[in-house]
C-alpha atoms as a PDB file:
ATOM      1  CA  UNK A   1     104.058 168.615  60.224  1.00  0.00           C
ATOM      2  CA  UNK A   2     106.494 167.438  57.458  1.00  0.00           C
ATOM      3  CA  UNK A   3     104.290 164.562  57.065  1.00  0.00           C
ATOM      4  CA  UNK A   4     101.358 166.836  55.835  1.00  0.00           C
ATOM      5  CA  UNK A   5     103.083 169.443  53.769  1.00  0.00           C
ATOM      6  CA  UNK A   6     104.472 166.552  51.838  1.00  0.00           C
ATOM      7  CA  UNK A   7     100.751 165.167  51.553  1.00  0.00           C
ATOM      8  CA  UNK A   8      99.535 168.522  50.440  1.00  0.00           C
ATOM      9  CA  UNK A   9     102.200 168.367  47.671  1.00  0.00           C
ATOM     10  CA  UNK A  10     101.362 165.077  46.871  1.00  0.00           C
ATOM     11  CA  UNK A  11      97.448 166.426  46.112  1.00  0.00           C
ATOM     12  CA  UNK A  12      98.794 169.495  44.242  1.00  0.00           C
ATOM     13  CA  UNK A  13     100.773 167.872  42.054  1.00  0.00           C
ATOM     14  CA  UNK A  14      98.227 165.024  41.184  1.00  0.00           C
ATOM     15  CA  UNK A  15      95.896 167.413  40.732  1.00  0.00           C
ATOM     16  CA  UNK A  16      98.425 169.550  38.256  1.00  0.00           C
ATOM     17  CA  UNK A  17      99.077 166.356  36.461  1.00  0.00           C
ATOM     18  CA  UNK A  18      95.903 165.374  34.279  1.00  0.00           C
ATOM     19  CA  UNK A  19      94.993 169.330  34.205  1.00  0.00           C
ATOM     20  CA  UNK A  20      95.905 168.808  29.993  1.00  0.00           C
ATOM     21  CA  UNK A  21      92.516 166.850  30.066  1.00  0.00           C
ATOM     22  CA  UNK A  22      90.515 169.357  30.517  1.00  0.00           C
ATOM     23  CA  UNK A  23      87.182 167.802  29.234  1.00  0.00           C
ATOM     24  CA  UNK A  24      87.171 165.551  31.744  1.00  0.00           C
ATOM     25  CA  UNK A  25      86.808 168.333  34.431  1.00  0.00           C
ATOM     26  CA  UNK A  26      85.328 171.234  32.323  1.00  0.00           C
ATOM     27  CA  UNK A  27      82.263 171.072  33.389  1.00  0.00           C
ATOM     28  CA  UNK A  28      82.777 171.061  37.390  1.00  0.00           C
ATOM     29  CA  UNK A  29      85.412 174.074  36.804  1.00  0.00           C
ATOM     30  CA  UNK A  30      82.333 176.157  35.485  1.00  0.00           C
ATOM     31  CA  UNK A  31      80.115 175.012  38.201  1.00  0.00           C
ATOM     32  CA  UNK A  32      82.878 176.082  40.645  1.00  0.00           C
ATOM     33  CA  UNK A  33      83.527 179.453  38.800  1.00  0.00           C
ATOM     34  CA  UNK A  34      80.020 180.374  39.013  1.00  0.00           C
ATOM     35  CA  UNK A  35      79.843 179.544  42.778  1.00  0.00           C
ATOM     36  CA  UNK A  36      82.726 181.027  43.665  1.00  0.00           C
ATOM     37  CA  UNK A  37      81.679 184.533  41.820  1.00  0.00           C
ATOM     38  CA  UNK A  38      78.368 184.440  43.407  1.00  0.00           C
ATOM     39  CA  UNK A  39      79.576 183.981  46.899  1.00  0.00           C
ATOM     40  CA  UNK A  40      82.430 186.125  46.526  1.00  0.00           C
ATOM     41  CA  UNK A  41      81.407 189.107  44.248  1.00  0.00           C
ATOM     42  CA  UNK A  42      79.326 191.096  46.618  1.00  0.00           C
ATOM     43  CA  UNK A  43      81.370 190.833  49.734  1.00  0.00           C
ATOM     44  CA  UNK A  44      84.266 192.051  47.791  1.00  0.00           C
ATOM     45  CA  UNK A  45      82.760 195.231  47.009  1.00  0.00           C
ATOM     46  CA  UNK A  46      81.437 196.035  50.115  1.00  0.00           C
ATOM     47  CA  UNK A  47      84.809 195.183  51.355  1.00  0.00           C
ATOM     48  CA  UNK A  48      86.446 197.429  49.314  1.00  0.00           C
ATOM     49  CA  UNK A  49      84.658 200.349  49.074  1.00  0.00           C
ATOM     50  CA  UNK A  50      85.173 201.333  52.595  1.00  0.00           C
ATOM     51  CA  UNK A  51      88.691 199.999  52.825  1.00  0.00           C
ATOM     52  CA  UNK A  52      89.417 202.899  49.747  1.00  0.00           C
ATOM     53  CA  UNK A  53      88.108 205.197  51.607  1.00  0.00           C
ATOM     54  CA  UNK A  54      90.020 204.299  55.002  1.00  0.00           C
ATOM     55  CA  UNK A  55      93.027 204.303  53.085  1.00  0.00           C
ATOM     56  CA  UNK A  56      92.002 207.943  51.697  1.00  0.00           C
ATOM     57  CA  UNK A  57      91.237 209.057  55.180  1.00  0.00           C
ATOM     58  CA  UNK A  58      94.353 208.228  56.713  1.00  0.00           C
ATOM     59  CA  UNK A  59      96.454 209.182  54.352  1.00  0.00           C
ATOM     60  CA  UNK A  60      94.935 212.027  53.156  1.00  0.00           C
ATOM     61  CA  UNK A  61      94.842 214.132  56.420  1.00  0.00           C
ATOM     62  CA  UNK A  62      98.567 213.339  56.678  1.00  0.00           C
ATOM     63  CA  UNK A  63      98.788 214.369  53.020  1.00  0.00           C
ATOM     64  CA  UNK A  64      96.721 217.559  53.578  1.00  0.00           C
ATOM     65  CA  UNK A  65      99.389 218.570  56.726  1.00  0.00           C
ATOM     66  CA  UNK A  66     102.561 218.191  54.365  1.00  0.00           C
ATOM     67  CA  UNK A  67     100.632 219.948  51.570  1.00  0.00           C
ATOM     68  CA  UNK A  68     100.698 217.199  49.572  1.00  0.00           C
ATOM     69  CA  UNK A  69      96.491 216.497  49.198  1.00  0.00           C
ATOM     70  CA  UNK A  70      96.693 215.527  45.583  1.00  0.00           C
ATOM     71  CA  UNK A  71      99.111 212.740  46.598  1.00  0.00           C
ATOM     72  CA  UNK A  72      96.246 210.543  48.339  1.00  0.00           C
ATOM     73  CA  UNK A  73      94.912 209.429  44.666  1.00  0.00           C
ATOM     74  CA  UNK A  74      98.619 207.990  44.448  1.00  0.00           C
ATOM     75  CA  UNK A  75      98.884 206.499  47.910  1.00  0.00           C
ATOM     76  CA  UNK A  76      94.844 204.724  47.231  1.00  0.00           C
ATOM     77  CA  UNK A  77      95.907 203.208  43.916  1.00  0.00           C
ATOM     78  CA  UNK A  78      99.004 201.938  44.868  1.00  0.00           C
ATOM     79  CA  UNK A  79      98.202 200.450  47.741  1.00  0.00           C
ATOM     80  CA  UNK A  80      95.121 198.879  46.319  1.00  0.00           C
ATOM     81  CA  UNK A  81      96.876 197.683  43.427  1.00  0.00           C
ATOM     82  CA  UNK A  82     100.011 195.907  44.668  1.00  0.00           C
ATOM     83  CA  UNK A  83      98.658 194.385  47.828  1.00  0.00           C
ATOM     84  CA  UNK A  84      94.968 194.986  49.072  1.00  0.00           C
ATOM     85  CA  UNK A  85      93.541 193.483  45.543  1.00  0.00           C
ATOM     86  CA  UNK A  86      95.002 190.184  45.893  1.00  0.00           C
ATOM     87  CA  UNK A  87      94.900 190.113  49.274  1.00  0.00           C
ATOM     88  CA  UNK A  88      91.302 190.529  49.474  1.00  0.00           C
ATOM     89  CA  UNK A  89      90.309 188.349  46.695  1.00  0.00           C
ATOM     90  CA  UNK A  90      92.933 185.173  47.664  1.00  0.00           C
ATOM     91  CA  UNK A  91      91.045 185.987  51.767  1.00  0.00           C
ATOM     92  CA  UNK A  92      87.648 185.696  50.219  1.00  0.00           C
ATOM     93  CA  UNK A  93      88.263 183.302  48.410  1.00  0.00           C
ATOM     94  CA  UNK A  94      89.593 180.880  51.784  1.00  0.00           C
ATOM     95  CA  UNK A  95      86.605 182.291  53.736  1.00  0.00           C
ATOM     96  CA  UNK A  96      83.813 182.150  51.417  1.00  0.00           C
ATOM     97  CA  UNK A  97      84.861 179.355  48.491  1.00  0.00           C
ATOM     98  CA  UNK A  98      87.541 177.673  50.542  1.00  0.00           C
ATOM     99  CA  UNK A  99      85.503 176.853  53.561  1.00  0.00           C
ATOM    100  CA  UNK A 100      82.207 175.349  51.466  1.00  0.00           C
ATOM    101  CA  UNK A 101      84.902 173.380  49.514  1.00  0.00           C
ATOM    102  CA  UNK A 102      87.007 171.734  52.576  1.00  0.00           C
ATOM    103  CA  UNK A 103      82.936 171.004  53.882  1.00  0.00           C
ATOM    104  CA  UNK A 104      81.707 169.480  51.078  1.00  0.00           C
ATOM    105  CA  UNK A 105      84.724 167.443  50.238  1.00  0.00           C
ATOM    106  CA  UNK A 106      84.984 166.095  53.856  1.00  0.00           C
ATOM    107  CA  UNK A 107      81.141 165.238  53.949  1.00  0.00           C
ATOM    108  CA  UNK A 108      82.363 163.124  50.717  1.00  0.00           C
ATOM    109  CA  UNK A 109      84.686 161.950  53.107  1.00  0.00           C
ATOM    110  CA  UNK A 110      83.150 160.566  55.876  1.00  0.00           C
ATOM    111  CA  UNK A 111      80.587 159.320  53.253  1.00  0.00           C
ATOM    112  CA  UNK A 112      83.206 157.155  52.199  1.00  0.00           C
ATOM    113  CA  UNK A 113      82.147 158.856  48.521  1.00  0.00           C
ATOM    114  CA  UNK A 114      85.613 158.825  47.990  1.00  0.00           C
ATOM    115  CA  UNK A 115      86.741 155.578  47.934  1.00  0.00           C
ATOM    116  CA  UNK A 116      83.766 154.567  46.035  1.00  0.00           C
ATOM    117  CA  UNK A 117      85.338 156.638  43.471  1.00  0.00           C
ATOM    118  CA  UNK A 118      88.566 154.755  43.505  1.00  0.00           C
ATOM    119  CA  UNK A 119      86.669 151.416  43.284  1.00  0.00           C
ATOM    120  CA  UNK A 120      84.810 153.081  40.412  1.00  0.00           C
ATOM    121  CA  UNK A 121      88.694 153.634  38.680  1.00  0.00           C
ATOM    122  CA  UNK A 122      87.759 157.476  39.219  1.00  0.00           C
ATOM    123  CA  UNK A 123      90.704 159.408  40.520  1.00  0.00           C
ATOM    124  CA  UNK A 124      88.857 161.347  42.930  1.00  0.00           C
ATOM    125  CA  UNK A 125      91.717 163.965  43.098  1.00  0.00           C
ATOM    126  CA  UNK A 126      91.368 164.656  39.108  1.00  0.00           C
ATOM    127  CA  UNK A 127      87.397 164.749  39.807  1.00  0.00           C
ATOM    128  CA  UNK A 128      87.233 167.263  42.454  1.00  0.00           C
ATOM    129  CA  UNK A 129      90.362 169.078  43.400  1.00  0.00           C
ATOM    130  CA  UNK A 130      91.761 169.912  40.246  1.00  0.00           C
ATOM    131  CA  UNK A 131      88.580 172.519  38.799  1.00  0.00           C
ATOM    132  CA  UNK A 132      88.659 173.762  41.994  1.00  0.00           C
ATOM    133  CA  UNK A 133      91.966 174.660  42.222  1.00  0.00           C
ATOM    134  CA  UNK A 134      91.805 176.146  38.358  1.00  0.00           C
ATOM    135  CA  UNK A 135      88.607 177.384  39.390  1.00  0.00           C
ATOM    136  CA  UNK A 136      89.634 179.310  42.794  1.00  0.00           C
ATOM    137  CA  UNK A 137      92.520 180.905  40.752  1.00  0.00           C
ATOM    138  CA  UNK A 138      90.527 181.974  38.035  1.00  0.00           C
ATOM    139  CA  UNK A 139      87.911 183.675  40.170  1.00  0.00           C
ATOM    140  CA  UNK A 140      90.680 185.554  42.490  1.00  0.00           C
ATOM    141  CA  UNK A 141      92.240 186.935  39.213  1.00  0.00           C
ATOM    142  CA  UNK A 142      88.905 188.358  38.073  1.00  0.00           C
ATOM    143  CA  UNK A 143      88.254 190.167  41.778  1.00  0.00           C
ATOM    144  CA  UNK A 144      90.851 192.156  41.365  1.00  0.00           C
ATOM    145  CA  UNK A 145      89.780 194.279  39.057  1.00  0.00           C
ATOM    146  CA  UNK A 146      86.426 194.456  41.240  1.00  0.00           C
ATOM    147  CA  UNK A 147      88.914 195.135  44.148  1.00  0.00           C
ATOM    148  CA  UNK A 148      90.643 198.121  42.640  1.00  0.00           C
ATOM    149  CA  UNK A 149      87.320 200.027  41.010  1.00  0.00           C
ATOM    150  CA  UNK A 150      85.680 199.421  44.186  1.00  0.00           C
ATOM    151  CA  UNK A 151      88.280 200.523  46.483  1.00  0.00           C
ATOM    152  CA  UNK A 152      89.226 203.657  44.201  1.00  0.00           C
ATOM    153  CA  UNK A 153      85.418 204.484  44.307  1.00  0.00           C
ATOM    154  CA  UNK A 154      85.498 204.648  47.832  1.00  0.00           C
ATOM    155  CA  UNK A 155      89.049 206.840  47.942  1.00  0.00           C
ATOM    156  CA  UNK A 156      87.409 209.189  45.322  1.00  0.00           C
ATOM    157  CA  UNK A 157      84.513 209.641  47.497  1.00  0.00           C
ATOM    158  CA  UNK A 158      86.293 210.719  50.478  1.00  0.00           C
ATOM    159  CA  UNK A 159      89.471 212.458  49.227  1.00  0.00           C
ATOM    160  CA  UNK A 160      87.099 214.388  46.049  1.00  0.00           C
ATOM    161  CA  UNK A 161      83.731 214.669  47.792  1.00  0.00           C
ATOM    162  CA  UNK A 162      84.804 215.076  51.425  1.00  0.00           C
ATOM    163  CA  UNK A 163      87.670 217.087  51.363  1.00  0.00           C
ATOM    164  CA  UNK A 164      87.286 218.862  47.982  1.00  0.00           C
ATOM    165  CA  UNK A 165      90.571 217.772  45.744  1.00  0.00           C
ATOM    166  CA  UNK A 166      89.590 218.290  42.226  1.00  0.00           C
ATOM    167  CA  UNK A 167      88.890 214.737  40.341  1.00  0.00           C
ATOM    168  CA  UNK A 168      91.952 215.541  37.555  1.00  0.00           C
ATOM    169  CA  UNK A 169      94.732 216.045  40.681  1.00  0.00           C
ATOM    170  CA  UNK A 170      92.938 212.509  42.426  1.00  0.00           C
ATOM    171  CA  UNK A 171      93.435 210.586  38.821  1.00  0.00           C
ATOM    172  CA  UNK A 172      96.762 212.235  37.829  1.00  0.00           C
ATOM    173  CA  UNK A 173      98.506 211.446  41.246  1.00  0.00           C
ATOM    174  CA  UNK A 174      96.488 208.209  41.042  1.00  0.00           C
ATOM    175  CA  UNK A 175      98.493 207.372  37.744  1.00  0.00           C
ATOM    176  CA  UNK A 176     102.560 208.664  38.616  1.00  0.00           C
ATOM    177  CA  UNK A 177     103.506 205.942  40.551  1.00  0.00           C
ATOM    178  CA  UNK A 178     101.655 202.984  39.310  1.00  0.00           C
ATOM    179  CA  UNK A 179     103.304 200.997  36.149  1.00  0.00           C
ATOM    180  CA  UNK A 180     101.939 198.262  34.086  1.00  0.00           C
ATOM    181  CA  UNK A 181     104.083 195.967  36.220  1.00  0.00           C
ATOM    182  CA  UNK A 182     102.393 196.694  39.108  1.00  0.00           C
ATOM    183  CA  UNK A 183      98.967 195.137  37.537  1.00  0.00           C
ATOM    184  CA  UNK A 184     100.483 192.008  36.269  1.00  0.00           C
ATOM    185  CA  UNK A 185     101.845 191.480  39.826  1.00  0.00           C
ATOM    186  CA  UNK A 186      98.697 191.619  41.289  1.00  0.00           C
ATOM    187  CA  UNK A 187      97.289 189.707  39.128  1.00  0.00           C
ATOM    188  CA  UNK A 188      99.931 187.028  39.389  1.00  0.00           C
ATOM    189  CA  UNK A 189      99.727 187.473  43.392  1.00  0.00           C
ATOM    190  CA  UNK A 190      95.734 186.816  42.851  1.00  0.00           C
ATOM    191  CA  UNK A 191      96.307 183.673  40.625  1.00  0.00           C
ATOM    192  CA  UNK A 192      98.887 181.972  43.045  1.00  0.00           C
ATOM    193  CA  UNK A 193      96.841 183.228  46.323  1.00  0.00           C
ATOM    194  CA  UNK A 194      93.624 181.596  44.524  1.00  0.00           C
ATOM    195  CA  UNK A 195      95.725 178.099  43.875  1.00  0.00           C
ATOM    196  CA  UNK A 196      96.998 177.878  47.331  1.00  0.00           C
ATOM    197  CA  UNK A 197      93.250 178.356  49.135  1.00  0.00           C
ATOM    198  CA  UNK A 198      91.826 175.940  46.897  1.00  0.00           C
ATOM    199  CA  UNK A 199      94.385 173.649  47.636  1.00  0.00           C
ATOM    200  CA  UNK A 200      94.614 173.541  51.203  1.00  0.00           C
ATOM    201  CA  UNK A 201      90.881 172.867  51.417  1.00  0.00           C
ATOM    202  CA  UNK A 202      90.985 170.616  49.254  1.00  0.00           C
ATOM    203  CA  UNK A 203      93.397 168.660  51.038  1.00  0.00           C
ATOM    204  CA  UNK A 204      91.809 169.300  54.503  1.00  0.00           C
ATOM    205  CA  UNK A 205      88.418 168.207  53.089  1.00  0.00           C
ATOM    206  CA  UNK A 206      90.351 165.018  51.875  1.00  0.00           C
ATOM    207  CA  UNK A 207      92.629 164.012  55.389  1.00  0.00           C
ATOM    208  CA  UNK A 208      89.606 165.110  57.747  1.00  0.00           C
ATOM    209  CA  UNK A 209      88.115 162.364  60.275  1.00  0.00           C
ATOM    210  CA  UNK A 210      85.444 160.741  59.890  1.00  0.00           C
ATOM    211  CA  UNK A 211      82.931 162.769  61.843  1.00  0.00           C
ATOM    212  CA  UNK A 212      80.598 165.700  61.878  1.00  0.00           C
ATOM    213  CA  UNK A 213      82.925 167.356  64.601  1.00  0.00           C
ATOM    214  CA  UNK A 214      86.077 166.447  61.879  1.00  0.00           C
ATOM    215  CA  UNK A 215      84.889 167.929  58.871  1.00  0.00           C
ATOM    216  CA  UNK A 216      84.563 171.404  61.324  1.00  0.00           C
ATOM    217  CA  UNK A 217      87.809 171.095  62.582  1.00  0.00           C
ATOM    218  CA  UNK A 218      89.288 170.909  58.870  1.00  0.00           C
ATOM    219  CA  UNK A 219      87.072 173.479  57.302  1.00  0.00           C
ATOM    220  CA  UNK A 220      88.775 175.863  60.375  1.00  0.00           C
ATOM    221  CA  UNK A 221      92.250 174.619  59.984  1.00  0.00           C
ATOM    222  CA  UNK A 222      92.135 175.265  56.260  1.00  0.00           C
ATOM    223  CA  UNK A 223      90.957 178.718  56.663  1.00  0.00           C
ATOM    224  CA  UNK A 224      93.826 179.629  59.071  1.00  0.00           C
ATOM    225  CA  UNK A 225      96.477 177.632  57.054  1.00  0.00           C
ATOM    226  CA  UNK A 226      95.205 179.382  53.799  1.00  0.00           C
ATOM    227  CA  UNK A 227      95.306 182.853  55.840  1.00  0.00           C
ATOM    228  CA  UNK A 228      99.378 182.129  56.948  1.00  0.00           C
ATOM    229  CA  UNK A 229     100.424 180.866  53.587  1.00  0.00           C
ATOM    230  CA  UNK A 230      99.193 183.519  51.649  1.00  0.00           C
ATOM    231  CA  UNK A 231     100.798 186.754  53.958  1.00  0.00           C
ATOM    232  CA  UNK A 232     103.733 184.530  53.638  1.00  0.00           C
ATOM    233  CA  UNK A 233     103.910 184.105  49.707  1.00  0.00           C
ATOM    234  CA  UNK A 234     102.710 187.684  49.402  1.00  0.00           C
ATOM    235  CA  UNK A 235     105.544 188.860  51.450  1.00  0.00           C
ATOM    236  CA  UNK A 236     107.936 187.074  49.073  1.00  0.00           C
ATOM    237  CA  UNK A 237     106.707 187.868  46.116  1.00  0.00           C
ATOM    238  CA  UNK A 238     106.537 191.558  47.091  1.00  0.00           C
ATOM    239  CA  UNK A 239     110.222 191.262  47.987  1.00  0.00           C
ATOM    240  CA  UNK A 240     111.144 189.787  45.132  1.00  0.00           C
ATOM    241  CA  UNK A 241     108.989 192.245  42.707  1.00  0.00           C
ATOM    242  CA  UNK A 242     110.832 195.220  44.483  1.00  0.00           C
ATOM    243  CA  UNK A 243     114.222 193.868  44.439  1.00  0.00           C
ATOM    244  CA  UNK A 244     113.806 193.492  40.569  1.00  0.00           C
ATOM    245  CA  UNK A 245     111.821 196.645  39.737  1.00  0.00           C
ATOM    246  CA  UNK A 246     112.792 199.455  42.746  1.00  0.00           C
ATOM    247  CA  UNK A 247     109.210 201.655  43.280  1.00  0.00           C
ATOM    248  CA  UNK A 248     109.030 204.655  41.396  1.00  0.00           C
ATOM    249  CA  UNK A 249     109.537 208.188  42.995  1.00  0.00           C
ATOM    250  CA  UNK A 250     107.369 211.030  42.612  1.00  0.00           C
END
């Protein structure tokens, strides 16, 4: 176990270390960008618009009961903003991006493509894991913003359409609890969540065995590893973000 967190670290920070030469990779990070967005894009939406409106539903019939209906804008913002916007772009990310990446790295793999490279004086870790680890992090910061117009779509469906709360009371409770810091959280969450898929699938594509039946074992492993990490380091952060800047009351 210690054995491959220290090789995953190893990957990272070769990877990290030549990023300053970026027109060696350039052209594979836009490749990756673009494939990540397309694969990604879509399923975030329809993710999100009817996780908004969950969100609405529950809490707004507990809202309507205390008399507080107008609060469900603020309860739907808030809780897409600081955790179900990173969350749901660093998870698509592992599932859609992560998994094709840990496959088409391994099939390198077994292909001995790899170690052709090295003969070839090409660091194969500069070549292919480094864009995508820029690239995975780039994407998940740009779904966010997808995340949180989808999602408060969906909340402004149910909570203005379905149970009649005017659209100024759904924006203006939307708006008293949520600070700038809030956004540049998420977005930090996204960008760190992004980095961490792209690297473990990396480095699963990398270590897998040399087989058909290896390269499916690693593109599963990476997608549950990727899953723990980030509800781990989203935990933490959130921790730490709260201990430094307390949540503002109504």
């Amino acid at each position: 176990m210690l054995g491959q967190v220290g090789d995953l670290f190893v990957i990272v920070l070769e990877g990290l270390r030549r990023s300053w030469d970026v027109r060696r990779w350039w052209w594979e990070f836009v490749g990756q960008c673009w494939f990540l967005a397309r694969v990604t894009s879509v399923p975030v939406l329809l993710v999100s618009l009817p996780l908004g409106a969950t969100v609405a539903l529950q809490v707004g019939e507990l809202a309507w009961q205390l008399g507080a209906g107008s609060a469900t804008g603020s309860a739907v913002f808030v809780g897409l903003i600081r955790e179900v916007a990173p969350l749901a772009s660093a998870l698509l990310i592992a599932g859609a991006g992560g998994s094709a990446m840990t496959s088409d790295i391994g099939a390198r793999n077994i292909r001995d493509e790899l170690s052709a490279m090295e003969v070839m004086s090409v660091n194969p870790i500069h070549r292919l894991v480094t864009p995508r680890m820029w690239a995975a992090s780039t994407i998940a910061v740009c779904l966010c913003p997808l995340v949180i117009l989808a999602g408060a779509s969906g909340g402004y469906f149910f909570n203005v359409i379905v149970q009649g709360v005017t659209p100024g009371a759904y924006f203006d409770g939307a708006l008293s609890l949520v600070v700038a810091s809030d956004l540049y959280v998420t977005l930090f969450k996204a960008w760190i969540f992004g980095f961490i898929a792209a690297a473990v699938a990396c480095y699963k594509g990398m270590t897998c065995a040399s087989s058909p039946v290896g390269v499916g074992r690693a593109v599963n492993q990476s997608t549950v590893v990727t899953f723990m990490l980030v509800f781990t380091f989203n935990y933490v952060i959130s921790a730490v973000y709260f201990l430094a800047y307390p949540p503002r009351s109504l």
